[in-house]
Protein backbone atom coordinates (compact mmCIF):
# COMPACT_ATOMS: atom_id res chain seq x y z
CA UNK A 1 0.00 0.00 0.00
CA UNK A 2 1.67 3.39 -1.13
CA UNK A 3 -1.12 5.73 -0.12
CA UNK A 4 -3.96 5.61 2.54
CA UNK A 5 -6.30 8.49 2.88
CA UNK A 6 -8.63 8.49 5.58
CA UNK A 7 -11.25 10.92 4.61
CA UNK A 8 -14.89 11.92 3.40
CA UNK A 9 -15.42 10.60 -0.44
CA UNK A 10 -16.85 14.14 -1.06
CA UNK A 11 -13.65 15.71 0.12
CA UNK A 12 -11.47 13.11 -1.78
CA UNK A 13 -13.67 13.82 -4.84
CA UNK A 14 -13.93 17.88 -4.51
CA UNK A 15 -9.99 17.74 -4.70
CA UNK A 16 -9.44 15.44 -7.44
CA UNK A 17 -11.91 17.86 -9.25
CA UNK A 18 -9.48 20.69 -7.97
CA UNK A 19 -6.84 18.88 -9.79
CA UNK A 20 -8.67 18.71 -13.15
CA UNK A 21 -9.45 22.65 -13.39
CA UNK A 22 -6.00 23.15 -11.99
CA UNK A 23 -4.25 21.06 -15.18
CA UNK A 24 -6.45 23.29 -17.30
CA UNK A 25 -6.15 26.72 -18.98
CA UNK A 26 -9.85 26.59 -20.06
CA UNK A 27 -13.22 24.92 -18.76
CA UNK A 28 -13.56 22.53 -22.31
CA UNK A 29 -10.35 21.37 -21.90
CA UNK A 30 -9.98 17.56 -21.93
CA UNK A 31 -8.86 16.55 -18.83
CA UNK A 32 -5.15 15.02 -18.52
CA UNK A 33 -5.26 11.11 -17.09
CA UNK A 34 -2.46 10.98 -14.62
CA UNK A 35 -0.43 8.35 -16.71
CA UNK A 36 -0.51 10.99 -19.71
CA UNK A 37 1.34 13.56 -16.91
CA UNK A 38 3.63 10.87 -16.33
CA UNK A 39 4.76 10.19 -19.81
CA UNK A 40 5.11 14.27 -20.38
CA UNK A 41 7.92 14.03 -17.69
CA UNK A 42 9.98 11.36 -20.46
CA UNK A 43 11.61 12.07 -22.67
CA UNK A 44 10.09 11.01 -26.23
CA UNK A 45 12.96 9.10 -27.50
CA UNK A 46 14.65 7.18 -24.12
CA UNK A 47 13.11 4.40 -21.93
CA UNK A 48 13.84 6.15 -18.80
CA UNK A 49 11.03 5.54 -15.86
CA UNK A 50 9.75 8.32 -13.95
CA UNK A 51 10.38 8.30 -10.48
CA UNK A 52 8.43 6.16 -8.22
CA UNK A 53 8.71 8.54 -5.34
CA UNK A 54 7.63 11.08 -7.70
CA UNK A 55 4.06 9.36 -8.94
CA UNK A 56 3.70 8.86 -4.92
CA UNK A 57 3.82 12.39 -4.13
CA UNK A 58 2.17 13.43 -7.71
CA UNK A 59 -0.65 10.92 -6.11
CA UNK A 60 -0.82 12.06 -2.61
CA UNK A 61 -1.00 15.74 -3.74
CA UNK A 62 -4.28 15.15 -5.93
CA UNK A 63 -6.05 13.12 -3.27
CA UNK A 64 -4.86 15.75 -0.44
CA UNK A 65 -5.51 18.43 -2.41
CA UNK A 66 -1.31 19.74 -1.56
CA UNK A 67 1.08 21.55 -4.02
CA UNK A 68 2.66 19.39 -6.24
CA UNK A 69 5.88 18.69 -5.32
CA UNK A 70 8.83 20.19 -6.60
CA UNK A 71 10.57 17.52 -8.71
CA UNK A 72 7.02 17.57 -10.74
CA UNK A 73 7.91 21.55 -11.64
CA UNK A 74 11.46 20.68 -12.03
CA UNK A 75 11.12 17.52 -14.02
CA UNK A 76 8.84 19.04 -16.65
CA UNK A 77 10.48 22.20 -17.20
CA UNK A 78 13.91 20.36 -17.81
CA UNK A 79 12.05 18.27 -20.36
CA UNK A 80 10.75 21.46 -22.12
CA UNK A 81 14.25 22.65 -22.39
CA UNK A 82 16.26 19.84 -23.76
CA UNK A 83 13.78 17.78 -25.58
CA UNK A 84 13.17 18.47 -29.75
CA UNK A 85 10.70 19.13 -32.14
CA UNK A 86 9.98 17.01 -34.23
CA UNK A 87 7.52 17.58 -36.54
CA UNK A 88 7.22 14.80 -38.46
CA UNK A 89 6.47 12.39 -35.28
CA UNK A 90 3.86 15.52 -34.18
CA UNK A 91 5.96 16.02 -31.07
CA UNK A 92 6.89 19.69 -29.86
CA UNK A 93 8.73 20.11 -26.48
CA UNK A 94 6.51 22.86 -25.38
CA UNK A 95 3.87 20.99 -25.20
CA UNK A 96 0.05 21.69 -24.44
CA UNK A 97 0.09 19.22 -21.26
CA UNK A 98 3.87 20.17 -20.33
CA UNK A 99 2.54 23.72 -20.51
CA UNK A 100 -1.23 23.01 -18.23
CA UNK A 101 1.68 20.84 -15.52
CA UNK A 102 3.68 24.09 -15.10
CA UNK A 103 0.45 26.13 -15.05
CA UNK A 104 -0.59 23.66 -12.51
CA UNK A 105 2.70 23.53 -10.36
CA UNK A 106 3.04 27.28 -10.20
CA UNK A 107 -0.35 27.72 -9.57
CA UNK A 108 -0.56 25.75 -6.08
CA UNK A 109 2.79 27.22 -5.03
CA UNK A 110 0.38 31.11 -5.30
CA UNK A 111 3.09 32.15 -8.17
CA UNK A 112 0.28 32.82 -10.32
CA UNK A 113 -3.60 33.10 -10.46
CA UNK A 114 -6.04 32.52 -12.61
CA UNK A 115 -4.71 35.41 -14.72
CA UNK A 116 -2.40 33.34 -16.75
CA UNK A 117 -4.62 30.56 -18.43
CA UNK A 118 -4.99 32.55 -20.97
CA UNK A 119 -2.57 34.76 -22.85
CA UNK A 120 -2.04 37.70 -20.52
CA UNK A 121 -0.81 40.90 -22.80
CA UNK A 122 -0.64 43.09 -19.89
CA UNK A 123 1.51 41.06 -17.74
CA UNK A 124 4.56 43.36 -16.55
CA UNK A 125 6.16 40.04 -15.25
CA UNK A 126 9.15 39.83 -16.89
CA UNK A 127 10.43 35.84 -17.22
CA UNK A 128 7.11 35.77 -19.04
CA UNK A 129 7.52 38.20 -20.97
CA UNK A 130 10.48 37.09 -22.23
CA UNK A 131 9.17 33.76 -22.94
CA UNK A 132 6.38 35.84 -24.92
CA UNK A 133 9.29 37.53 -26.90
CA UNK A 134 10.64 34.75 -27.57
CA UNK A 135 7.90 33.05 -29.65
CA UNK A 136 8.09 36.12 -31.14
CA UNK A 137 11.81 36.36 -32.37
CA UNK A 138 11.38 32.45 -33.32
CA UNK A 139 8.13 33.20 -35.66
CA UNK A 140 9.72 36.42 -37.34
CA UNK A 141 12.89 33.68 -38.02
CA UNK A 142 10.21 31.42 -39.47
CA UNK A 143 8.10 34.13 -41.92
CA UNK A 144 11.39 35.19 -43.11
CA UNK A 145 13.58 31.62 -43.37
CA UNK A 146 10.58 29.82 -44.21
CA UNK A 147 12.08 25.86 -43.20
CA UNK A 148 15.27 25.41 -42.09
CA UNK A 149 17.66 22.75 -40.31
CA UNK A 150 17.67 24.83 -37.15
CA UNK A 151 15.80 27.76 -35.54
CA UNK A 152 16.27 30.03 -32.81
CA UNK A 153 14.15 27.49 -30.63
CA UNK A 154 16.79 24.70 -31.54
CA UNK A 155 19.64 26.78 -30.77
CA UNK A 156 18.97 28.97 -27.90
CA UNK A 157 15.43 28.02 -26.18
CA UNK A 158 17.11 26.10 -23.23
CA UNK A 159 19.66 29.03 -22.91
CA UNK A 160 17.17 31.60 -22.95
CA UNK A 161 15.34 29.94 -20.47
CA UNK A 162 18.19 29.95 -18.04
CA UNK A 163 20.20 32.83 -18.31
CA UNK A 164 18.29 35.50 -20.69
CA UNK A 165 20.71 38.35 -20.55
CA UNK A 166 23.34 36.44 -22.17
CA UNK A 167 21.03 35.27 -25.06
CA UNK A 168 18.30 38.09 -26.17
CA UNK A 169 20.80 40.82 -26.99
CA UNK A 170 21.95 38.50 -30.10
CA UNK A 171 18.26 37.43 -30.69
CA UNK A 172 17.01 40.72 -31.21
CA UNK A 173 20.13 41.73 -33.41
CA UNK A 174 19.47 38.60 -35.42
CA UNK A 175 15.73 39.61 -35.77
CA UNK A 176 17.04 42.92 -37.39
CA UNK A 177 17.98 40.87 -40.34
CA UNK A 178 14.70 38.50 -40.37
CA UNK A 179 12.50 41.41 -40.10
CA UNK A 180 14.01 42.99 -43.11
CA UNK A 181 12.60 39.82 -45.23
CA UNK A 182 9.22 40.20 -44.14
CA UNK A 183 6.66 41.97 -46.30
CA UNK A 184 5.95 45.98 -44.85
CA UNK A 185 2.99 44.74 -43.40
CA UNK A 186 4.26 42.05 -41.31
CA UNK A 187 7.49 43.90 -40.55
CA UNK A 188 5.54 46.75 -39.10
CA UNK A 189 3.64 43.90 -36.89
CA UNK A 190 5.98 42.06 -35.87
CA UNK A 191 8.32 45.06 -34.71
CA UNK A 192 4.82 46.30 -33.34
CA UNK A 193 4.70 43.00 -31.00
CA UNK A 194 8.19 43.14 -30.07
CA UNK A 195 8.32 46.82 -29.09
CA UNK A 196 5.29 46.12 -27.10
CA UNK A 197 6.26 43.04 -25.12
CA UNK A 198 9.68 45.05 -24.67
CA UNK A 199 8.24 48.47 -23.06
CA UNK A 200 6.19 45.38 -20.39
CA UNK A 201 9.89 44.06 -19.12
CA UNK A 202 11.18 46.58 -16.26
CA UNK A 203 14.81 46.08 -15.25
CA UNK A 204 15.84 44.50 -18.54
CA UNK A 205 16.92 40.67 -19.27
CA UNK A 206 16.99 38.46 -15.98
CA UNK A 207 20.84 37.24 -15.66
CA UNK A 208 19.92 33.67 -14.48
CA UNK A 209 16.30 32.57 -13.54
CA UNK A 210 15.39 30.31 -11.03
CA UNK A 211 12.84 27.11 -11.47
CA UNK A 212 9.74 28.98 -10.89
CA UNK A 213 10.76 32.33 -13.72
CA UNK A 214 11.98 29.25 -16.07
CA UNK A 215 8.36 27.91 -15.83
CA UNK A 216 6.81 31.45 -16.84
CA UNK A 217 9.13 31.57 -19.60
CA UNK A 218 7.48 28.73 -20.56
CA UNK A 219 4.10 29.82 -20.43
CA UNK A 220 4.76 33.12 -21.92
CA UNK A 221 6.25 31.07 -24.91
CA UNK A 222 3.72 28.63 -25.39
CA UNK A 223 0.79 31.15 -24.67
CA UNK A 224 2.06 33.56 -27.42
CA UNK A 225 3.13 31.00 -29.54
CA UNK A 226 -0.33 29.83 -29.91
CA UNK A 227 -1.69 32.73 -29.95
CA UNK A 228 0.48 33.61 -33.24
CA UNK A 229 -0.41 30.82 -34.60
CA UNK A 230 -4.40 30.86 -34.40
CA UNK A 231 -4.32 34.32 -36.27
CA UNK A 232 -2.27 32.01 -38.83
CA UNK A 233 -4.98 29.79 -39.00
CA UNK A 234 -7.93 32.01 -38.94
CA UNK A 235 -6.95 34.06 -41.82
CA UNK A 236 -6.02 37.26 -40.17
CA UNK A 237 -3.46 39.42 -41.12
CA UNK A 238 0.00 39.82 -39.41
């Protein structure tokens, strides 16, 4: 026996429910079995195991209704860093459930609120912001570069992640060039979009950022990334 809970069945219930809206940025969202969290923490081409101790605590926290623990935050947001895309196998390291875990995580530690399942443009925190600019740089490589071997994501995602005042100097001077490939309209846009996710970071690029600012990068970058990407779809223009 790795767990026994002695409590109510409504209790046990109301904080497995807890669980579900807390793995989710919106109310339709499906909701993520716990095996599927489990196989986000892997990495897509090893046979490495997650940690039994880990699934105990990942357990006991949706049952008690606790934070998450700490590996859980740690664990994914490694995973996000180092992992690949790969787009012909449909895999991308930034990940919707990777994203909703780190969502999840910061959201029991009271990092975040509820402010931040959904792309928050106002936001004048600035490891998410960054991660916002970010998705930013890598989509003005992309519109300019069309396909290529390597992007800005492949390179210096993990880096950025870590210690962003080493890295976005050299992004931004790179997106000089990409931006200069793009048609007037989209070049206006996209400088448009970078100027104002700039004038929302106070204090300039973070030297190194700790486990918690890594995991806003994170959501900034996935948030905005999707949210380029559904104007894509939808027709409108950039």
């Amino acid at each position: 026996v790795k767990l026994f809970e002695k409590n109510s069945f409504g209790t046990i219930m109301r904080n497995v429910a807890k669980h579900c809206s807390d793995m989710q940025f919106f109310a339709d969202d499906r909701q993520i079995p716990v095996w599927e969290i489990e196989k986000a923490l892997c990495s897509p081409i090893g046979k490495e195991d997650i940690d039994p101790a880990l699934q105990a605590k990942l357990l006991i926290s949706i049952v008690k209704g606790l934070p998450y623990p700490q590996t859980l935050l740690n664990t994914v947001v490694r995973r996000c860093r180092i992992d690949r895309d790969n787009k012909e196998k449909k895999f991308y390291s930034v990940s919707s459930t990777r994203a909703r875990i780190i969502k999840a995580c910061l959201l029991r530690k009271h990092y975040i609120g509820e402010e931040v399942n959904m792309l928050n443009e106002n936001s004048t925190d600035t490891a998410y912001n960054l991660g916002r600019l970010f998705a930013v740089l890598e989509k003005a490589q992309t519109d300019a570069l069309g396909n290529i071997n390597a992007t800005i994501k492949d390179k210096f995602f993990s880096s950025a992640c870590v210690t962003p005042g080493l890295v976005f100097p050299r992004l931004l001077k790179l997106t000089q060039a990409h931006l200069g490939k793009l048609s007037e309209g989209g070049k206006i846009y996209t400088d448009k979009l970078i100027q104002g996710i700039l004038a929302n970071i106070n204090g300039g690029f973070s030297g190194t950022q700790n486990m918690e600012e890594q995991g806003m990068f994170i959501l900034g970058y996935y948030q905005q990334k999707q949210k380029l990407y559904t104007k894509n779809e939808t027709g409108e223009k950039e």
